[in-house]
C-alpha atoms as a PDB file:
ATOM      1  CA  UNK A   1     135.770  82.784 -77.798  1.00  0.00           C
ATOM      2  CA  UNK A   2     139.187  82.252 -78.750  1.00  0.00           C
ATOM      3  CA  UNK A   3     140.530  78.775 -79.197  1.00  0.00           C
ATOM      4  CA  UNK A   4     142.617  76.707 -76.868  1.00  0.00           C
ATOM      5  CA  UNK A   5     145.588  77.573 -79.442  1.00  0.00           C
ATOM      6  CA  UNK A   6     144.718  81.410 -79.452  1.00  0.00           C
ATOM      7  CA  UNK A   7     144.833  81.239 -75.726  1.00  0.00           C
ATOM      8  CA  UNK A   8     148.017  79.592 -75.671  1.00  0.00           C
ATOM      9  CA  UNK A   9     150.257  81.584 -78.081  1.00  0.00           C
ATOM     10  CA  UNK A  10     148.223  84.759 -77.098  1.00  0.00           C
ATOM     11  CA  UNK A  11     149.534  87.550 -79.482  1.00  0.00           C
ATOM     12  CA  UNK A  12     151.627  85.547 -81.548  1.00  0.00           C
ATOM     13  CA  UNK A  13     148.471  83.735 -82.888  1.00  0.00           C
ATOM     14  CA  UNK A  14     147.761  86.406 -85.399  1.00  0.00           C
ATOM     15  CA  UNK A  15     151.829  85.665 -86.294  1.00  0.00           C
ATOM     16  CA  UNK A  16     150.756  82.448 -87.893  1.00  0.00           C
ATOM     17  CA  UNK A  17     149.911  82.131 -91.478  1.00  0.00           C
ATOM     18  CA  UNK A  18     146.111  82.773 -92.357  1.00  0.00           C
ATOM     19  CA  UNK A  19     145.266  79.327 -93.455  1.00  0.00           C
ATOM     20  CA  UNK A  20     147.037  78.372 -89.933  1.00  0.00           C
ATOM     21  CA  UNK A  21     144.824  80.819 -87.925  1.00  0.00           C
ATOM     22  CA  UNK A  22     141.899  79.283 -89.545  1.00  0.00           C
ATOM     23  CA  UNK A  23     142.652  75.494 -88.709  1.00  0.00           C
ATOM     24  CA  UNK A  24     143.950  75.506 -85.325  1.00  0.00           C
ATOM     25  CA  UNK A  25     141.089  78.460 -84.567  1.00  0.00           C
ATOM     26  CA  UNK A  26     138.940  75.841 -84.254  1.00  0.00           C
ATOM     27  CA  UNK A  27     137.148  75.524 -80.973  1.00  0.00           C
ATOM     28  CA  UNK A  28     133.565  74.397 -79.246  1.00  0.00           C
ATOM     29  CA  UNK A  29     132.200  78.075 -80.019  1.00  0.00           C
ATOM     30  CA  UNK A  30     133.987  78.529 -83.893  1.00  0.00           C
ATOM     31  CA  UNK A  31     130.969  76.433 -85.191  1.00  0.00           C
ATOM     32  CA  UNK A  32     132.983  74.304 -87.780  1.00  0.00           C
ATOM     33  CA  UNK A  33     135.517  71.383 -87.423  1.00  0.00           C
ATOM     34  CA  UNK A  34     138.534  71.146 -89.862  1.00  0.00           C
ATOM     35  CA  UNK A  35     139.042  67.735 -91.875  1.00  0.00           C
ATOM     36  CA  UNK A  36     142.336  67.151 -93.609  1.00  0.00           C
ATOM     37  CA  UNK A  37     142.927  64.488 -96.764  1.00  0.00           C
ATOM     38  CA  UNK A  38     146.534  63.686 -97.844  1.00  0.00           C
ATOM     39  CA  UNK A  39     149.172  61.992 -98.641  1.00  0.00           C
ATOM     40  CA  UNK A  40     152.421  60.981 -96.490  1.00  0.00           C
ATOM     41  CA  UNK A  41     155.395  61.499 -98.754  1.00  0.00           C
ATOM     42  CA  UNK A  42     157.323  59.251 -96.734  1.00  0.00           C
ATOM     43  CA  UNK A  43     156.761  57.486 -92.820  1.00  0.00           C
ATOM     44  CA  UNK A  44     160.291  56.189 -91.384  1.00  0.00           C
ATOM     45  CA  UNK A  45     160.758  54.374 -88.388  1.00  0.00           C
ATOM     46  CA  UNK A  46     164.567  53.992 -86.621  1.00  0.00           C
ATOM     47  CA  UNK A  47     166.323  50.940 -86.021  1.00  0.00           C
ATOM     48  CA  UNK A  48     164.543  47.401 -85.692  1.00  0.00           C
ATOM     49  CA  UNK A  49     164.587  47.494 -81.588  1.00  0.00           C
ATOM     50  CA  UNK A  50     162.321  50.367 -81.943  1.00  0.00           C
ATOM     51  CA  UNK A  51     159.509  48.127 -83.819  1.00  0.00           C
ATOM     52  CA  UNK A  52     158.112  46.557 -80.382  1.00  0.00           C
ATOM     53  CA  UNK A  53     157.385  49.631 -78.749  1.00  0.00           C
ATOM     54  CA  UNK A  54     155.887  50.943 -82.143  1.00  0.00           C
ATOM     55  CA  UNK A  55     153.600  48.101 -81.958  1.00  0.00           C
ATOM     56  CA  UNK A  56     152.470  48.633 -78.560  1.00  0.00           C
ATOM     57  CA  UNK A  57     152.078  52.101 -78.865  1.00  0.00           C
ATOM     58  CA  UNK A  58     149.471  51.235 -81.576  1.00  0.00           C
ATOM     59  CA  UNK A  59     147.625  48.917 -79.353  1.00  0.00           C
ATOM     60  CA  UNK A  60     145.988  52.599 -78.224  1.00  0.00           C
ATOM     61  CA  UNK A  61     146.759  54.345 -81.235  1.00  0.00           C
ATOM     62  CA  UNK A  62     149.471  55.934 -80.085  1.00  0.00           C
ATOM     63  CA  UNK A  63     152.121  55.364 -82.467  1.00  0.00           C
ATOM     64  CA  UNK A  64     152.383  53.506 -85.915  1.00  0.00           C
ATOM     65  CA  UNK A  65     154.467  50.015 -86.146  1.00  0.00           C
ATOM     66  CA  UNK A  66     154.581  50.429 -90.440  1.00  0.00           C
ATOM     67  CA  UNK A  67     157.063  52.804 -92.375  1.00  0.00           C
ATOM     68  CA  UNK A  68     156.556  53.528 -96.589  1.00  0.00           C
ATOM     69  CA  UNK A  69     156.092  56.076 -99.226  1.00  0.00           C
ATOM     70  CA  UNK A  70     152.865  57.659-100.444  1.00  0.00           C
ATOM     71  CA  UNK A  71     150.206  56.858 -98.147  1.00  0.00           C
ATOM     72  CA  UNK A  72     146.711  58.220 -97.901  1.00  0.00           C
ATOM     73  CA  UNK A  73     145.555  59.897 -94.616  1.00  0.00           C
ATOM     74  CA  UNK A  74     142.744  62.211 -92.937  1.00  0.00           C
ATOM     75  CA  UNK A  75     143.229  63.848 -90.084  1.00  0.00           C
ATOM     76  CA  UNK A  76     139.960  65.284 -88.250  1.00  0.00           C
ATOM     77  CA  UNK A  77     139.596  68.367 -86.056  1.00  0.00           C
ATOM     78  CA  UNK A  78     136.578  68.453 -83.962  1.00  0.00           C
ATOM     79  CA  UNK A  79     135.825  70.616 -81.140  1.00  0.00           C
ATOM     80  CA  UNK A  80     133.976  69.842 -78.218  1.00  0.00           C
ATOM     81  CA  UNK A  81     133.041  70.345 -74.881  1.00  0.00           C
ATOM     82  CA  UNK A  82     134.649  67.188 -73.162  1.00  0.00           C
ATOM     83  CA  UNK A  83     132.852  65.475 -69.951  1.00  0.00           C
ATOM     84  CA  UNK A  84     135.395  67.487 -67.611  1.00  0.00           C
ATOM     85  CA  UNK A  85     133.735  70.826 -69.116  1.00  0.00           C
ATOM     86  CA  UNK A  86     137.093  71.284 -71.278  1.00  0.00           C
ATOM     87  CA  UNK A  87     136.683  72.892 -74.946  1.00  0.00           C
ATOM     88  CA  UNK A  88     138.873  69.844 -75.992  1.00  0.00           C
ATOM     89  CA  UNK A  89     139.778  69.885 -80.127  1.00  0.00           C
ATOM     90  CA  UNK A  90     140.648  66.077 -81.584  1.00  0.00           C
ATOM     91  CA  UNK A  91     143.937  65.261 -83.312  1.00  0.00           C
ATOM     92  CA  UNK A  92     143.372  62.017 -84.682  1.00  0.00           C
ATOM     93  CA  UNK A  93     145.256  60.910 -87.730  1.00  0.00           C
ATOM     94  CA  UNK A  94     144.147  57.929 -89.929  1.00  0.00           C
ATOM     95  CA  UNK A  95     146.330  56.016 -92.312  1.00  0.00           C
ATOM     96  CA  UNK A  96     145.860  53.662 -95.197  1.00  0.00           C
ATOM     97  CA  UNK A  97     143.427  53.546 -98.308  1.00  0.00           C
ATOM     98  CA  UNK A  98     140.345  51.985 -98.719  1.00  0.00           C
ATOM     99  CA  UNK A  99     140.740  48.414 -98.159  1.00  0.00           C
ATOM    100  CA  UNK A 100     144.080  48.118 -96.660  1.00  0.00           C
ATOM    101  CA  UNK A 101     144.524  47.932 -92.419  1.00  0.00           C
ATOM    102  CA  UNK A 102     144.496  51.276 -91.430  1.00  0.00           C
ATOM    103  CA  UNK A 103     146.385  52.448 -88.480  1.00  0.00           C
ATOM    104  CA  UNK A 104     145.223  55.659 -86.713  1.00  0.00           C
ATOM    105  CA  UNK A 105     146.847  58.404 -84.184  1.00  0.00           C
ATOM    106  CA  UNK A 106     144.252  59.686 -81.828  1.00  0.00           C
ATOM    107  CA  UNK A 107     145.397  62.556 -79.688  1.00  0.00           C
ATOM    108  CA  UNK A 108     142.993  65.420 -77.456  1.00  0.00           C
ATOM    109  CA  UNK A 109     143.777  68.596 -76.685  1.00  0.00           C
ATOM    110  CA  UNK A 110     142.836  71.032 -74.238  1.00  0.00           C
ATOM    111  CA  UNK A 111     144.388  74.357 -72.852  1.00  0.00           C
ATOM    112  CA  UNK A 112     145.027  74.258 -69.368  1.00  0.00           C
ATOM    113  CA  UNK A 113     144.528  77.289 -67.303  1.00  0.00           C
ATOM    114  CA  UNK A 114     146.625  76.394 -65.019  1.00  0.00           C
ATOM    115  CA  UNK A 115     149.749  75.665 -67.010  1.00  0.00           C
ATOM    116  CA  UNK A 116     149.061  78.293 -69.316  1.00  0.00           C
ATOM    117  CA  UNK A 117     149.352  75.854 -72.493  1.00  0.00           C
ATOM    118  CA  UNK A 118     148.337  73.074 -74.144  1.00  0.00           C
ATOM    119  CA  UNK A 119     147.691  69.712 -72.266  1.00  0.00           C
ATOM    120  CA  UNK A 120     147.911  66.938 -75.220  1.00  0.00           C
ATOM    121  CA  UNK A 121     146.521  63.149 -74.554  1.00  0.00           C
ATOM    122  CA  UNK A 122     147.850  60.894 -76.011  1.00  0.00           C
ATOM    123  CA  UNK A 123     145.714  57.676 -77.197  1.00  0.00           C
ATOM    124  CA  UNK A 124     142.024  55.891 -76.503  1.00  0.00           C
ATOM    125  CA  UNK A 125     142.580  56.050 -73.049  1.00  0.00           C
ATOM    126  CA  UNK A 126     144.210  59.389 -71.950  1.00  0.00           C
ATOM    127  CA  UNK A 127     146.697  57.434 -69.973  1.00  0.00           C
ATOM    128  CA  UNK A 128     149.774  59.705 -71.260  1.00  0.00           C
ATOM    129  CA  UNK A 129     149.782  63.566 -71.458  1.00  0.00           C
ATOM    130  CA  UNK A 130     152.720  65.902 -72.124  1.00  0.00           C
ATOM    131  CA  UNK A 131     152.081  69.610 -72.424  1.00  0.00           C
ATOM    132  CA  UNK A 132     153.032  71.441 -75.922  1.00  0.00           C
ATOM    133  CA  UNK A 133     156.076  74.130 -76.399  1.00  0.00           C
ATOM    134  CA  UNK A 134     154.596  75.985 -79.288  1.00  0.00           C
ATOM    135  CA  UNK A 135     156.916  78.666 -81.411  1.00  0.00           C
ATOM    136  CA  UNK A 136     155.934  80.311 -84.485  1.00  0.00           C
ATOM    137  CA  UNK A 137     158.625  80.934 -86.851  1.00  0.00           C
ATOM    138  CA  UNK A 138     159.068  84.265 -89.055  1.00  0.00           C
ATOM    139  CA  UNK A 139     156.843  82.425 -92.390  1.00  0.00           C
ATOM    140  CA  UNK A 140     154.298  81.489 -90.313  1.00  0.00           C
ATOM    141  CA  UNK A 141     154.647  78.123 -89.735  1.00  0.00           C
ATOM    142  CA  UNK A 142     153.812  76.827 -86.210  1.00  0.00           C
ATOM    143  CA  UNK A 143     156.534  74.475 -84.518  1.00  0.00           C
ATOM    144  CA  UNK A 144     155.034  72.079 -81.885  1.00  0.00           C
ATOM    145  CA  UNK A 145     157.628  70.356 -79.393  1.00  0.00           C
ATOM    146  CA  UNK A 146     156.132  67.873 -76.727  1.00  0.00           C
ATOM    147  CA  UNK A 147     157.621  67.899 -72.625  1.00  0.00           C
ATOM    148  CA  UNK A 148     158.171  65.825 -70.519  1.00  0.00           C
ATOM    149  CA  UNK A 149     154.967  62.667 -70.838  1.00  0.00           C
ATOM    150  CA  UNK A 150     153.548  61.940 -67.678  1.00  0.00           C
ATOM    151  CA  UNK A 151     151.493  58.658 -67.146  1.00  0.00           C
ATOM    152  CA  UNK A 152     148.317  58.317 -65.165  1.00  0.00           C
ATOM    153  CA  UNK A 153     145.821  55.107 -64.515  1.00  0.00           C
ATOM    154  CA  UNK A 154     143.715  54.901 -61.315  1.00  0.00           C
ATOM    155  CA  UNK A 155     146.233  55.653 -58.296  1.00  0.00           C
ATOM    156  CA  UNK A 156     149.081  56.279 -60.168  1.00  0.00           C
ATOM    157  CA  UNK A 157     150.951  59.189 -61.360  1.00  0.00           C
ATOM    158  CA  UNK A 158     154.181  59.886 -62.677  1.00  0.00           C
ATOM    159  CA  UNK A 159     156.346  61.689 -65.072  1.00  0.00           C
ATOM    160  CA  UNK A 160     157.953  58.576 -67.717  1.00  0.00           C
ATOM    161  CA  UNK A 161     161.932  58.753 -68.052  1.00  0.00           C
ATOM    162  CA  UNK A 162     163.239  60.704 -70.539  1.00  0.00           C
ATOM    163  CA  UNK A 163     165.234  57.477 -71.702  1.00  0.00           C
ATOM    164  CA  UNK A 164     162.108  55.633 -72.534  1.00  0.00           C
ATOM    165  CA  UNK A 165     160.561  58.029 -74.463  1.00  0.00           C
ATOM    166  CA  UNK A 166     161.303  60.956 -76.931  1.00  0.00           C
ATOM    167  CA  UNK A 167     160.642  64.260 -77.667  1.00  0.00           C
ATOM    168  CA  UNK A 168     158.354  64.749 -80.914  1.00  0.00           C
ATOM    169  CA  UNK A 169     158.750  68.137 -82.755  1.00  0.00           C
ATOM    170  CA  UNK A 170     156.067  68.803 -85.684  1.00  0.00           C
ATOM    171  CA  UNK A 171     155.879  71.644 -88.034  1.00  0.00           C
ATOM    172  CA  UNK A 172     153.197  72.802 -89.451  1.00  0.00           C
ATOM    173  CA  UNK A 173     153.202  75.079 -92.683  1.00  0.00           C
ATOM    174  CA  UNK A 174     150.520  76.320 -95.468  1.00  0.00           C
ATOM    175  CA  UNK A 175     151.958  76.220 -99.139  1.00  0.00           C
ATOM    176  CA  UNK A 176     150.934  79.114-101.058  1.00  0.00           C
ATOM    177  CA  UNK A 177     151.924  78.202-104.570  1.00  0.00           C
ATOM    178  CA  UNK A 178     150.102  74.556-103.876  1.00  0.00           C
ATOM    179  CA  UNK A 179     147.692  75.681-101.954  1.00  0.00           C
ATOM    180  CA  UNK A 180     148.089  72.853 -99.405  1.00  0.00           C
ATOM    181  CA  UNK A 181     148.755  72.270 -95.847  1.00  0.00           C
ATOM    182  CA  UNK A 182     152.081  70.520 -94.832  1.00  0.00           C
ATOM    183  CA  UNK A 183     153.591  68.045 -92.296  1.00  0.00           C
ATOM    184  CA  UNK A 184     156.560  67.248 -90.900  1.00  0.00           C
ATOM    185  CA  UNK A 185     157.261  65.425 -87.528  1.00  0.00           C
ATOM    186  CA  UNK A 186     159.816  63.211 -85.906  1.00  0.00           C
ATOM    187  CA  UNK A 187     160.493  61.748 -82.728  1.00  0.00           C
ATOM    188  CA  UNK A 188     163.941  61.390 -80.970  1.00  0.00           C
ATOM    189  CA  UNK A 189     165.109  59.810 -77.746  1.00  0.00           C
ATOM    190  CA  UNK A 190     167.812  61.231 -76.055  1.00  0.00           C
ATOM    191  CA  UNK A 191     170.022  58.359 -75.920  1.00  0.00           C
ATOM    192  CA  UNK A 192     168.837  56.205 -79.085  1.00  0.00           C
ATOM    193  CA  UNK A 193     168.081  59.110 -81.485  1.00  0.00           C
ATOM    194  CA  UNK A 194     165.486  58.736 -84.487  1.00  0.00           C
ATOM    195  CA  UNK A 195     162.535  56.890 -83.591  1.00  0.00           C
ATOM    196  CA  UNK A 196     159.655  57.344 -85.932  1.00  0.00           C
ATOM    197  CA  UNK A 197     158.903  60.202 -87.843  1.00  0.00           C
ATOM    198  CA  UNK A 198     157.002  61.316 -91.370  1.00  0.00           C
ATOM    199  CA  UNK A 199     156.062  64.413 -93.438  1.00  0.00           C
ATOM    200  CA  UNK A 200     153.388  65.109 -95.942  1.00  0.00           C
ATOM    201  CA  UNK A 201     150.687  67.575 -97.233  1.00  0.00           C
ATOM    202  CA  UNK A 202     146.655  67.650 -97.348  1.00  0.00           C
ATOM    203  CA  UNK A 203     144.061  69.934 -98.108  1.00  0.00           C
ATOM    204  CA  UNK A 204     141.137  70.771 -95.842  1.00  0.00           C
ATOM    205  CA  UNK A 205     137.475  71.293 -95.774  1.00  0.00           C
ATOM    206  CA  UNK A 206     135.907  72.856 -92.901  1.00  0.00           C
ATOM    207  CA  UNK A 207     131.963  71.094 -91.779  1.00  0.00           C
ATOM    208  CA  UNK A 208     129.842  73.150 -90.169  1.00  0.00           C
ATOM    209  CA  UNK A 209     129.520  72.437 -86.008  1.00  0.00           C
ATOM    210  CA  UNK A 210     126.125  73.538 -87.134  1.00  0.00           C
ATOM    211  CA  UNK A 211     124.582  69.787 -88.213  1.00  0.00           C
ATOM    212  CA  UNK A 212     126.657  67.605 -86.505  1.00  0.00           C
ATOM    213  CA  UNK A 213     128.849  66.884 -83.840  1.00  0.00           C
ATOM    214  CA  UNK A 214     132.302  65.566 -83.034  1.00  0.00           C
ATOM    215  CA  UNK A 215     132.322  61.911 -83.626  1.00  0.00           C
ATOM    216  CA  UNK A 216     131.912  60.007 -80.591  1.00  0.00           C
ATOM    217  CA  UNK A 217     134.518  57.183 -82.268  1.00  0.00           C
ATOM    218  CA  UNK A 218     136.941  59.752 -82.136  1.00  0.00           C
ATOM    219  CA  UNK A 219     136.707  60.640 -78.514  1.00  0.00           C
ATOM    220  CA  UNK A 220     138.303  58.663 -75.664  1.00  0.00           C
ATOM    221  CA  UNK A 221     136.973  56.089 -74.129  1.00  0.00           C
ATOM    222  CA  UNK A 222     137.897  57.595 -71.206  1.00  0.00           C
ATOM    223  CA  UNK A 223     138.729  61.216 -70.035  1.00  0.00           C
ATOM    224  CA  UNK A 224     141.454  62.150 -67.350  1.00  0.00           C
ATOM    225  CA  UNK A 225     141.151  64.938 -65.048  1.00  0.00           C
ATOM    226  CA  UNK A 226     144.851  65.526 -64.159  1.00  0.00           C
ATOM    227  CA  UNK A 227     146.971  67.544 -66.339  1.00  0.00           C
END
């Protein structure tokens, strides 16, 4: 079965490098996960009004409040068949080395049929989703630009202002010559400009789907229906 990023860039899939195809081709039925360890050359954050939201963001690991050079991360990969009967695929990124506070991005994905793309949520809690504009560019890196976010929690519904969020565009590449995966991301607001950002490489192993399963810690604590 092809995964929810095959069925999303369709043709141009096989456009992406090798090493690409292989870690975003993995899905419920690919029987292995993909697990990342790196380093983050460098995390920035934009001027000191933008630390608040950064920390509230984090409350559902959403966003990360701290900014530095050279720090240690994982990022895990593990498909699943979600409660909704979604193949869903975890995004969730974990800072910090043994011993320090780490800080940790959680994200889901799932393709949605009937957006034709990628539905990511954001966070423990699925309470923000924005769909995914993906492009791959002539080396074979694959560009991923978020929409428009749109919040949901019991009765409510809506899509957030542009002016209090941002648009996050990631780029994801495979170095040859290194043999490594790499990073880069930032997120802008329309109005205020930089907000957070960071770029970095890791290398990845790929456990088989075989003997375990996608970590329940890594899985919302709750799962939202609407798109």
């Amino acid at each position: 079965m092809a995964s929810i990023f095959e069925k999303a860039l369709g043709q141009d899939f096989r456009r992406l490098h090798p090493m690409l195809q292989k870690r975003f081709g993995v899905d419920a039925e690919s029987n292995y996960a993909c697990v990342g360890d790196g380093v983050f050359s460098e995390v920035r954050r934009g001027a000191w009004w933008v630390i608040p939201f950064l920390y509230l963001g984090a409350y559902r690991n959403i966003l990360f409040p701290g900014q530095g050079r050279n720090i240690p991360f994982t990022i895990e990969n593990y498909p699943y068949v979600d409660g909704l009967g979604r193949p869903t695929v975890t995004f969730a990124r974990t800072l910090g080395a043994t011993g320090d506070k780490k800080r940790r991005f959680d994200a889901t994905m799932v393709y949605s049929r009937q957006r034709g793309a990628i539905i990511d949520y954001l966070g423990t809690h699925q309470h923000l989703a924005t769909e995914l504009a993906l492009e791959v560019l002539a080396d074979g890196t694959l560009h991923l630009q978020t929409t428009a976010l749109r919040f949901y929690e019991g009765p409510l519904a809506f899509t957030v202002p542009a002016i209090l969020t941002g648009t996050a565009d990631l780029y994801e590449s495979y170095d040859d010559s290194r043999g490594v995966f790499t990073m880069q991301m930032q997120v802008r607001n329309p109005v205020f400009g930089f907000l957070f950002g960071y770029r970095g490489e890791f290398t990845c192993r790929y456990p088989s789907m075989a003997d375990i399963q996608a970590p329940e810690a890594l899985k919302p604590v709750r799962e939202e229906i609407r798109e």
